[in-house]
Protein backbone atom coordinates (compact mmCIF):
# COMPACT_ATOMS: atom_id res chain seq x y z
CA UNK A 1 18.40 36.39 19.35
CA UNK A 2 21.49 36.01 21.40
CA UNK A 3 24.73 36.37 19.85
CA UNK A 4 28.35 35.00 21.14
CA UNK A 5 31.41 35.60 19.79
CA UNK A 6 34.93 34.17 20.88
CA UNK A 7 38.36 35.41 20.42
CA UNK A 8 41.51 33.71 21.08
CA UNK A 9 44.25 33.39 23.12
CA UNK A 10 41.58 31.76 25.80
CA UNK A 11 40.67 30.43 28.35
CA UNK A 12 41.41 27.19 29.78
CA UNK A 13 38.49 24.81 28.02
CA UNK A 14 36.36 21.83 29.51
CA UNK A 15 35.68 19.10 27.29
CA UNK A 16 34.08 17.04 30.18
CA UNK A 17 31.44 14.64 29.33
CA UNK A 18 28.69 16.58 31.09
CA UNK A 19 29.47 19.73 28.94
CA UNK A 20 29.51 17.57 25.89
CA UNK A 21 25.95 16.06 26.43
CA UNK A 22 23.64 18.60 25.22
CA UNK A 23 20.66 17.95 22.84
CA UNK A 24 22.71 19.16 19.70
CA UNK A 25 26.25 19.85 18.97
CA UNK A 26 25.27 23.75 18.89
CA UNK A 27 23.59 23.19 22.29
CA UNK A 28 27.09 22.14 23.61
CA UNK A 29 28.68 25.11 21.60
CA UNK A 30 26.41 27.49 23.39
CA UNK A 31 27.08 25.99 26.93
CA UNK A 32 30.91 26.48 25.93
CA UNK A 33 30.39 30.08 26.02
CA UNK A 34 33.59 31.02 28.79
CA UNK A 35 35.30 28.40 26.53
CA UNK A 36 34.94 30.00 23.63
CA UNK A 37 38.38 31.32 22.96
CA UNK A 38 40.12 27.86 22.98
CA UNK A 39 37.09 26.45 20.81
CA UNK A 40 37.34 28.98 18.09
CA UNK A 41 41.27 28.38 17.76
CA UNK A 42 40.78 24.81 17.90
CA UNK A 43 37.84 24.34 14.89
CA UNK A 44 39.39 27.06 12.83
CA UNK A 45 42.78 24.97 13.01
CA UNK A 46 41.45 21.52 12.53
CA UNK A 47 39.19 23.18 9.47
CA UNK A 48 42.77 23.82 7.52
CA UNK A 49 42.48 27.47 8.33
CA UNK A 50 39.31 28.32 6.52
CA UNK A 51 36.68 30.53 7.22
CA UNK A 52 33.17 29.15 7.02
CA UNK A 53 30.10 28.71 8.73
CA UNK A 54 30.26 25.21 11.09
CA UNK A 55 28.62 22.33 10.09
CA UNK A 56 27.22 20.41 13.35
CA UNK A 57 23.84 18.64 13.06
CA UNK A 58 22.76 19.73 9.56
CA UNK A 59 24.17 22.04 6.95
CA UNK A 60 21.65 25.00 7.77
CA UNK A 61 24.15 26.54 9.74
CA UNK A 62 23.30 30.79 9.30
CA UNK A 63 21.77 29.67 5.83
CA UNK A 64 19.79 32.24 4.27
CA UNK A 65 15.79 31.46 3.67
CA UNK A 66 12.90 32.65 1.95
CA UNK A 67 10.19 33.53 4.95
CA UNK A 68 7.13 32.30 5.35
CA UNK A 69 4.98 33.34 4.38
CA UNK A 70 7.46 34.33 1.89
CA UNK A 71 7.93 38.45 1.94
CA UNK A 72 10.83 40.87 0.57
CA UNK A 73 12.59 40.12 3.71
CA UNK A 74 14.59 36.66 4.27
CA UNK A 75 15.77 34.54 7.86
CA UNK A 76 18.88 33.49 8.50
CA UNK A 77 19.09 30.21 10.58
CA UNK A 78 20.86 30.03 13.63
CA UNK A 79 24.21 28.44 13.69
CA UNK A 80 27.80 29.34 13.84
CA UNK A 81 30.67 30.81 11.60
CA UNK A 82 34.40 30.72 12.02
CA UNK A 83 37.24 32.79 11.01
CA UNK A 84 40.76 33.89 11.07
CA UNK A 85 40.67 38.30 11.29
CA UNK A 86 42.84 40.11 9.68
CA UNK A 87 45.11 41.10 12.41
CA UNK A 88 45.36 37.20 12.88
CA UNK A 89 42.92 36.42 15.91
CA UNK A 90 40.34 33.29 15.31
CA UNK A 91 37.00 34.22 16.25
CA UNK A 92 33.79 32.17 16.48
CA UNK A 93 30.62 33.73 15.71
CA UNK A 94 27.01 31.71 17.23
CA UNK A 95 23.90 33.11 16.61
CA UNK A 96 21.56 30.53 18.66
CA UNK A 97 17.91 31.32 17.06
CA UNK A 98 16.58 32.64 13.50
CA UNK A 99 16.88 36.24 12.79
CA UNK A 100 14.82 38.54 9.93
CA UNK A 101 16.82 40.54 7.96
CA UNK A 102 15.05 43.97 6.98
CA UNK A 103 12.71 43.95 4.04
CA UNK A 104 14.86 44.27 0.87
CA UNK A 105 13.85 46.96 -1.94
CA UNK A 106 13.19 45.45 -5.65
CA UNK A 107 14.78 47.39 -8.29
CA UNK A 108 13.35 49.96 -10.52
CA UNK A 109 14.88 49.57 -14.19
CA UNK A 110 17.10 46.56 -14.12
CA UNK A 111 17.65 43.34 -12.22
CA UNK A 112 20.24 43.51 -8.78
CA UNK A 113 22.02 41.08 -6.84
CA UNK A 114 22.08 42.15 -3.54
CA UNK A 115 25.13 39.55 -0.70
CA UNK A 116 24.43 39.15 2.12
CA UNK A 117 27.38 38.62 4.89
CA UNK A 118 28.51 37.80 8.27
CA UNK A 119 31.41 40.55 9.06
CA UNK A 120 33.15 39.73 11.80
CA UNK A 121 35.11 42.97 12.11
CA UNK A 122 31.56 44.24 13.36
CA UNK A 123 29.68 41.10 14.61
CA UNK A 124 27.28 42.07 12.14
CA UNK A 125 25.30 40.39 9.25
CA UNK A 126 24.66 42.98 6.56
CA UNK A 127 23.25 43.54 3.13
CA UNK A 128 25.67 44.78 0.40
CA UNK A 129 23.36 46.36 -2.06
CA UNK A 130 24.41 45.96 -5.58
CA UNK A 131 24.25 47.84 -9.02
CA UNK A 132 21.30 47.41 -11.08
CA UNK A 133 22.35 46.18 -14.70
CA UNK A 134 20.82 44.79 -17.57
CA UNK A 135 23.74 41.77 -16.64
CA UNK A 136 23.95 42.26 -12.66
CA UNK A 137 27.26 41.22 -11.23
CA UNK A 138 27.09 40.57 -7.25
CA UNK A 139 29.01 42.98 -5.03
CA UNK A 140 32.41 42.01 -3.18
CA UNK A 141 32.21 40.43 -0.34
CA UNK A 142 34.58 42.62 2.19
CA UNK A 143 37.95 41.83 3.66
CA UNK A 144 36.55 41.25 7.06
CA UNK A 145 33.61 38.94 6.07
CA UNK A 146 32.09 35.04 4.83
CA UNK A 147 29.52 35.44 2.15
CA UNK A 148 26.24 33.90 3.62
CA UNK A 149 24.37 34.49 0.39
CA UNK A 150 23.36 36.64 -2.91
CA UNK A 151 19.89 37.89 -3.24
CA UNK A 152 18.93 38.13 -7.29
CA UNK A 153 16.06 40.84 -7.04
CA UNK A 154 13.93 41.75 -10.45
CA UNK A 155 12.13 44.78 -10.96
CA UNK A 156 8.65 44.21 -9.88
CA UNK A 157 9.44 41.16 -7.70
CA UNK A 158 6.79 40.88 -4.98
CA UNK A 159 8.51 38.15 -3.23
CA UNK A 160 11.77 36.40 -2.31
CA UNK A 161 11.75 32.98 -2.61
CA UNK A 162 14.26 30.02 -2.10
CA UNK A 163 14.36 28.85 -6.01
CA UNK A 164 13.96 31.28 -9.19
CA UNK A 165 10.66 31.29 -10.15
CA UNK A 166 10.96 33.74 -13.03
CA UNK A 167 9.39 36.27 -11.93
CA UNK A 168 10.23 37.28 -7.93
CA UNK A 169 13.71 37.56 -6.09
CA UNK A 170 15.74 34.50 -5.45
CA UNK A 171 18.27 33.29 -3.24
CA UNK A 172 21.69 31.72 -3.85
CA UNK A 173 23.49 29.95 -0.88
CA UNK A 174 26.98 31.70 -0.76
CA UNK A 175 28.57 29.75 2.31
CA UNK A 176 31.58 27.77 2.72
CA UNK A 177 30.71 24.99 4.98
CA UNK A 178 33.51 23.96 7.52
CA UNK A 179 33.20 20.63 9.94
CA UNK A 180 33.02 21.40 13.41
């Protein structure tokens, strides 16, 4: 896995036609990387100011997945996520192939929800780890971060799996989806 990320104030971009011909729009993002910094500022402004991950070609952008075969561990696509830091700098965050998160643990007594986010004080994606509760409430997503998703783990679960099947962890999408 390769992983860019982009600050502003930049440097001078190139939206030539060549550069803008690649097989997807994230192709073209990746090519853009010395370009990054006026990118970054440029989607985050024409988004309204939102962070988010970027829609291009499809709305899988650094969506969260079962595995398969599914496992306790889940993938999160490749894509790209946009922001606006704290201290005011817009950053853009590409992750250009699939990564496997670490296996997650199920619960002993009670059900958990477990978020998973992008944090882009660190460049990181990381697992939160909730509470377990007979009525599980999902951490808070930090300052610095975009909620990719929330795991739902069960005592007992074998599995995490796209959809609840009763029985096995499940995942809910928790991104904001921005146009590029």
């Amino acid at each position: 896995m390769s992983v860019s990320h982009f600050t502003r104030p930049g440097v001078a971009d190139d939206y030539s036609e060549e550069n803008r011909r690649a097989s997807t729009h994230l192709d073209w993002l990746l090519t853009q990387r010395t370009r990054g910094n006026y990118l970054a500022s440029h989607m985050y402004y024409n988004n309204g100011g939102r962070n988010g991950c970027v829609v291009f070609d499809d709305t899988d952008t650094l969506k969260v997945v079962a595995t398969s075969p599914t496992s306790m561990q889940v993938d999160v696509s490749a894509g790209a996520g946009q922001f606006r830091t704290v201290g005011g700098d817009v950053g853009l965050y590409v992750q250009d192939s699939a990564t496997t998160l670490d296996a997650f643990t199920a619960p002993v007594s009670n059900d958990r929800i477990d978020v998973i986010q992008f944090n882009f004080d660190t460049w990181e994606i990381e697992v939160l780890e909730g509470t377990e509760d007979a009525s599980p409430s999902a951490p808070s997503v930090s300052s610095t971060a975009i909620k990719l998703a929330e795991i739902y783990l069960r005592p007992g679960a074998t599995s995490i799996e796209d959809a609840d099947d009763a029985s096995n962890g499940y995942i809910t999408d928790g991104r904001t989806l921005t146009n590029a």
